[in-house]
Protein backbone atom coordinates (compact mmCIF):
# COMPACT_ATOMS: atom_id res chain seq x y z
CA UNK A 1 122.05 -8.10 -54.84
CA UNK A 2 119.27 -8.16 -57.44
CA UNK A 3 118.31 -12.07 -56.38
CA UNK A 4 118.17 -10.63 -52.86
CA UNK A 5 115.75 -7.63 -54.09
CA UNK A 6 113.65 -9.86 -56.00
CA UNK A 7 113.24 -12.23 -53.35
CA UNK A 8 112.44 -9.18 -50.75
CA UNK A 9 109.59 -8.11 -53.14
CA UNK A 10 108.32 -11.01 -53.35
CA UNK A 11 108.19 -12.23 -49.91
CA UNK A 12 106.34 -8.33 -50.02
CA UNK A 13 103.44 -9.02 -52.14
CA UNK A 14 102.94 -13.11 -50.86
CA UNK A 15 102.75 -10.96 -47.09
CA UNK A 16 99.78 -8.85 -48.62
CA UNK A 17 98.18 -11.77 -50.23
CA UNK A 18 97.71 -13.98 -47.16
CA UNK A 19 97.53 -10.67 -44.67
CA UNK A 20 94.39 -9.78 -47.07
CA UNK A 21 93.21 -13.27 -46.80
CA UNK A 22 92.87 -13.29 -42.87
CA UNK A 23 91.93 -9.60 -42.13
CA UNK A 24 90.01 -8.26 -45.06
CA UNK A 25 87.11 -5.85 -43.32
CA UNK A 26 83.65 -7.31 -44.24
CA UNK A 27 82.26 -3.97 -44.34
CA UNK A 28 85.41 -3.35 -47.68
CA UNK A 29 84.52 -6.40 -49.38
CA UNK A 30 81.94 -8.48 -50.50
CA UNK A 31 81.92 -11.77 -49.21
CA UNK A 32 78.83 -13.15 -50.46
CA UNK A 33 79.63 -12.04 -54.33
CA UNK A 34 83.28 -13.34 -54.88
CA UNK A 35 84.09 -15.63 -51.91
CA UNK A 36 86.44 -15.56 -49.27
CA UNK A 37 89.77 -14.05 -50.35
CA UNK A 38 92.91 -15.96 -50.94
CA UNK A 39 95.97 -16.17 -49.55
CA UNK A 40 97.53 -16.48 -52.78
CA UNK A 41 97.72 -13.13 -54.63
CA UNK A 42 98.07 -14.33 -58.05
CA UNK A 43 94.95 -17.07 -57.86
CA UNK A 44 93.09 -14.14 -55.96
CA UNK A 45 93.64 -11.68 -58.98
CA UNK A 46 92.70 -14.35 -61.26
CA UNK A 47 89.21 -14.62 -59.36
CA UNK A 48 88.54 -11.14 -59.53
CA UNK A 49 89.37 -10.67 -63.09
CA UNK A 50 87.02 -13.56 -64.05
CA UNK A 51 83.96 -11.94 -61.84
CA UNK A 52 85.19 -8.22 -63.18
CA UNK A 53 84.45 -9.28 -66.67
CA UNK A 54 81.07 -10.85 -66.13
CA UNK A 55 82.42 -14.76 -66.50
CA UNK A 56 81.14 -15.51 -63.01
CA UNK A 57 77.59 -14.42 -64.08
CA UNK A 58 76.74 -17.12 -66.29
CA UNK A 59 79.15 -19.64 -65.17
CA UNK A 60 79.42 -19.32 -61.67
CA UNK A 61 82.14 -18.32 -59.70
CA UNK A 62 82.96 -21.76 -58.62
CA UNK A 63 81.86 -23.10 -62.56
CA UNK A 64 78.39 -23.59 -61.20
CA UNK A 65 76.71 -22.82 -64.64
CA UNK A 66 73.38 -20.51 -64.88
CA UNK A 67 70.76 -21.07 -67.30
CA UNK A 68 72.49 -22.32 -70.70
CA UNK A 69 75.60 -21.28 -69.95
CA UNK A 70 78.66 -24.11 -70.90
CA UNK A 71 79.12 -26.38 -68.41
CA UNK A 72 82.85 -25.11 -67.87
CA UNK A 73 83.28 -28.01 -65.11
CA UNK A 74 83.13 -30.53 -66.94
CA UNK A 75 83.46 -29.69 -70.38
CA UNK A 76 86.07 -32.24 -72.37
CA UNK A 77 87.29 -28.90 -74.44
CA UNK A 78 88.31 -27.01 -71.09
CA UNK A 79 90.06 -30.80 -69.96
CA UNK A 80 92.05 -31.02 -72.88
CA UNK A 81 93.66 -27.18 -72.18
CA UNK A 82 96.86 -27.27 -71.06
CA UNK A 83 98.59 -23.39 -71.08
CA UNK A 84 95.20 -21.38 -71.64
CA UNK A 85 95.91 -21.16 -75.32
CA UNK A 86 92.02 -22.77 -76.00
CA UNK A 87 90.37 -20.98 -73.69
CA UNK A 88 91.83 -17.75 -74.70
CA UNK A 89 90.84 -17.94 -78.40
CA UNK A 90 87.62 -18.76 -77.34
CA UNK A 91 87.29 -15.79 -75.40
CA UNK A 92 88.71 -13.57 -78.16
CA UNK A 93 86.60 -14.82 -80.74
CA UNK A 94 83.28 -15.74 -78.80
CA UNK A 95 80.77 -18.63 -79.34
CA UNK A 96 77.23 -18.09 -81.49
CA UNK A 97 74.02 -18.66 -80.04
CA UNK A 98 73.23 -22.57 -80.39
CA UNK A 99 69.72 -24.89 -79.62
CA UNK A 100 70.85 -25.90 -76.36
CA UNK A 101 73.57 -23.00 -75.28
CA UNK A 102 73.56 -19.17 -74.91
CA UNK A 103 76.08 -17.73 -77.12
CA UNK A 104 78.88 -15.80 -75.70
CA UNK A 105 80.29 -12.32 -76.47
CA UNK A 106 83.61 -11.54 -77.69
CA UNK A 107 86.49 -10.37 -75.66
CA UNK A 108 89.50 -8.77 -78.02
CA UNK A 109 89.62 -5.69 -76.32
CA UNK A 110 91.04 -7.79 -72.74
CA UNK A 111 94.52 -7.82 -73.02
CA UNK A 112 96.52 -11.15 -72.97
CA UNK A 113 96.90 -10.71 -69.37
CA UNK A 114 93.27 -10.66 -68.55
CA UNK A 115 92.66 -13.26 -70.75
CA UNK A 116 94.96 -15.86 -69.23
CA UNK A 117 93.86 -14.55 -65.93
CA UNK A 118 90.30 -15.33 -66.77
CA UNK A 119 92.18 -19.06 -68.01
CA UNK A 120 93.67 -19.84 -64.79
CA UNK A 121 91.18 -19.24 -62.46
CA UNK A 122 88.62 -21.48 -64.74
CA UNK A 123 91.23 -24.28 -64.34
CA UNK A 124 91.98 -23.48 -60.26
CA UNK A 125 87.95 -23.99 -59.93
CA UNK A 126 87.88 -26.55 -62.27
CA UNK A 127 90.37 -28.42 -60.31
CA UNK A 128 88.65 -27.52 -56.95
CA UNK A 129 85.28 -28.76 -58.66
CA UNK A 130 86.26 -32.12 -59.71
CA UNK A 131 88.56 -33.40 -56.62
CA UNK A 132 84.94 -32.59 -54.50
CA UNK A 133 83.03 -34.15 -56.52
CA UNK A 134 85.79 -37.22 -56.70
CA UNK A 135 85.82 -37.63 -53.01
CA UNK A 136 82.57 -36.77 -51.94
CA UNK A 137 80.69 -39.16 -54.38
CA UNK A 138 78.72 -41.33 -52.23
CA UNK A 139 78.28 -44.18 -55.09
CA UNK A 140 81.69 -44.75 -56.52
CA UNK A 141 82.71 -47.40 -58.64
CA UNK A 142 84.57 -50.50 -57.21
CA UNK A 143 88.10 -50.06 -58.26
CA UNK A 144 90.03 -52.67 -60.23
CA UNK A 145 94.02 -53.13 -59.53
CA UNK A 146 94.82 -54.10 -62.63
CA UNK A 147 93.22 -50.94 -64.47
CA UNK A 148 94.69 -48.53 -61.95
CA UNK A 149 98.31 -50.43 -62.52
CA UNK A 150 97.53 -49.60 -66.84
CA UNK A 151 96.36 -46.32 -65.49
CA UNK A 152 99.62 -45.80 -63.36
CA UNK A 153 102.06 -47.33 -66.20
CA UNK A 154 100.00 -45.02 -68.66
CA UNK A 155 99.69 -41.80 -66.72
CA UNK A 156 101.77 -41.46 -64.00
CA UNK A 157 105.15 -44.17 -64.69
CA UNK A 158 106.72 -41.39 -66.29
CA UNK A 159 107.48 -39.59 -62.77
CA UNK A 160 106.89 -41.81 -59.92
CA UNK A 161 107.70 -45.87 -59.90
CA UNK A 162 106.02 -48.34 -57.96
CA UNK A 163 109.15 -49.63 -56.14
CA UNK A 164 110.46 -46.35 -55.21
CA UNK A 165 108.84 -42.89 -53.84
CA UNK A 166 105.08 -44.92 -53.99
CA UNK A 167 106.53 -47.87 -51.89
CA UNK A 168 104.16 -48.84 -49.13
CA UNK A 169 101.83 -45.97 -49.80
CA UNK A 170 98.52 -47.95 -49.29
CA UNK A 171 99.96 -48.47 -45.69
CA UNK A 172 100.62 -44.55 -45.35
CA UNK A 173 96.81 -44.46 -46.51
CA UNK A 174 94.11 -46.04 -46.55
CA UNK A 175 90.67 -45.75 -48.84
CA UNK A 176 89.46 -42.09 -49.47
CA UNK A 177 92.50 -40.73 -47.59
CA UNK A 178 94.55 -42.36 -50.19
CA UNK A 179 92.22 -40.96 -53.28
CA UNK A 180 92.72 -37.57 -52.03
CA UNK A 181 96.85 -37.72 -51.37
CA UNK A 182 96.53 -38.90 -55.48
CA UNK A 183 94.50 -36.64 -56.48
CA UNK A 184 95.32 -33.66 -55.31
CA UNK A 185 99.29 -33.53 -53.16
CA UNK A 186 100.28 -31.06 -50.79
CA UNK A 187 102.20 -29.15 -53.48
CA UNK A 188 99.22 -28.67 -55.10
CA UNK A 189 97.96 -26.13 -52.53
CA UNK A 190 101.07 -24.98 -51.68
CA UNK A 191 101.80 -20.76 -52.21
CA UNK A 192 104.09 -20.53 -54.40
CA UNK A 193 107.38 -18.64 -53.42
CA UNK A 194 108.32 -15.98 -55.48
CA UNK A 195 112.50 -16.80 -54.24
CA UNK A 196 114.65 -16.84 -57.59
CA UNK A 197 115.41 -20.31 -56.90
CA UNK A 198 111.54 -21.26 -56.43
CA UNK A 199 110.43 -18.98 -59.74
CA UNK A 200 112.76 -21.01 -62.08
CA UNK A 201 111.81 -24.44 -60.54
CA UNK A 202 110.47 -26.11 -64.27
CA UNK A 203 110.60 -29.72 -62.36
CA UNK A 204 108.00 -28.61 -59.60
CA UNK A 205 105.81 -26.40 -61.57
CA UNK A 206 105.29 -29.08 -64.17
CA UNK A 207 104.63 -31.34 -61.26
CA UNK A 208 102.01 -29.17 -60.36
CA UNK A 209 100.76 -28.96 -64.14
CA UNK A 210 100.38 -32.72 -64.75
CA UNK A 211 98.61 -33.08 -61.39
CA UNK A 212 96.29 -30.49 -62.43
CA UNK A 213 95.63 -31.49 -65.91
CA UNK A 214 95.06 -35.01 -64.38
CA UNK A 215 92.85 -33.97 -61.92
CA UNK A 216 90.84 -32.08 -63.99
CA UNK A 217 89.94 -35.19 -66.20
CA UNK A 218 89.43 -37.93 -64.07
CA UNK A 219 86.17 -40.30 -64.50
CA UNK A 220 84.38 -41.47 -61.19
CA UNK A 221 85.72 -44.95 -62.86
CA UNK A 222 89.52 -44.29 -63.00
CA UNK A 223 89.75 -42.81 -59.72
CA UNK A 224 88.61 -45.64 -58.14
CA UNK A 225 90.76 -48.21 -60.25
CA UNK A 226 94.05 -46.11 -59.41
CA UNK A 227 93.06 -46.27 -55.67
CA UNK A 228 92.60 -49.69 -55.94
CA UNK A 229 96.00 -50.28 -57.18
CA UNK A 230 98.27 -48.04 -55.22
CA UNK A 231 96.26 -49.56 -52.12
CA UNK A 232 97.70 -52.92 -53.33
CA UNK A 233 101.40 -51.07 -52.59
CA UNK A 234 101.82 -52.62 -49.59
């Protein structure tokens, strides 16, 4: 009974997210300020509590820094957070004026919540950022086989194997197709459920971590060598 109510308020507030997404009145919200809305609630709360708090002013909604504001998209100190434990004392303790950056102000008095809130969407937009920039670049790198296979053995052997669920994928795809099914998979953009079953899935939601984390720090350079080498997957 209590998986079934659980399940049923879930299935609730994931109806509200993506019924806010497609019929939100332009006249009741602004567009132009925060972006379109999403259709998942929790990523959509996330926004708005980063733009509530002023984040978005200097660093962009979308991590399009202002002025001397930290470059938050590519900054190797966001990369190497993992569960918004950096980020958060950072924003609890604040960073002094420096030569080249503005200093920012403290925020103890946001509650754990907000703070991680403030966390994730910097990483969602981080993520969004990066696989753009990844797939749009117009001068890439040639890739080489042999460092994507180092890469892959390095990185990624851990979860998937050449010989098994990546057999024959540079038939499935082909070029930038086949950098963007890497870089970012379906589950990656998937809502998640908020089923019992789904909540308490630890295999898919660190799926979705190490995809995120990996995503987040690729060079131009090792994109192109791991597309180059799960190409050769024939």
């Amino acid at each position: 009974m209590k998986n079934h109510f659980y399940s049923m308020v879930g299935a609730l507030a994931l109806a509200a997210g993506t019924l806010m997404a497609q019929s939100v009145p332009k006249e009741s919200y602004d567009f132009d300020f925060i972006g379109q809305p999403l259709a998942n609630p929790a990523l959509q709360h996330a926004k708005e509590t980063f733009v509530v708090f002023g984040c978005a002013y200097c660093h962009g909604l979308n991590l399009e820094s202002r002025g001397e504001a930290t470059d938050l998209m590519h900054s190797k100190l966001v990369g190497r957070d993992t569960d918004g434990k950096i980020i958060v004392a950072l924003l609890k303790a604040g960073i002094p004026q420096t030569a080249k950056l503005s200093p920012m102000p403290q925020f103890s008095d946001l509650s754990d919540q907000q703070l991680n809130a403030i966390a994730t969407w910097i990483h969602y937009a981080r993520a969004q950022g990066r696989f753009k920039e990844l797939t749009e670049a117009k001068n890439s790198p040639p890739g080489s086989a042999d460092a994507g296979k180092a890469f892959f053995g390095d990185k990624c052997g851990s979860c998937h194997s050449a010989g098994g669920d990546l057999s024959g994928i540079g038939k499935k795809y082909s070029g930038s197709a086949l950098k963007a099914a890497f870089l970012k998979p379906k589950m990656m953009d998937e809502i998640p459920s908020f089923g019992v079953n789904r909540l308490h899935d630890q295999k898919m939601q660190s799926a979705r971590r190490q995809h995120r984390i990996l995503l987040e720090n690729f060079s131009a350079e090792e994109a192109s060598n791991l597309t180059a080498y799960l190409a050769s997957l024939q």
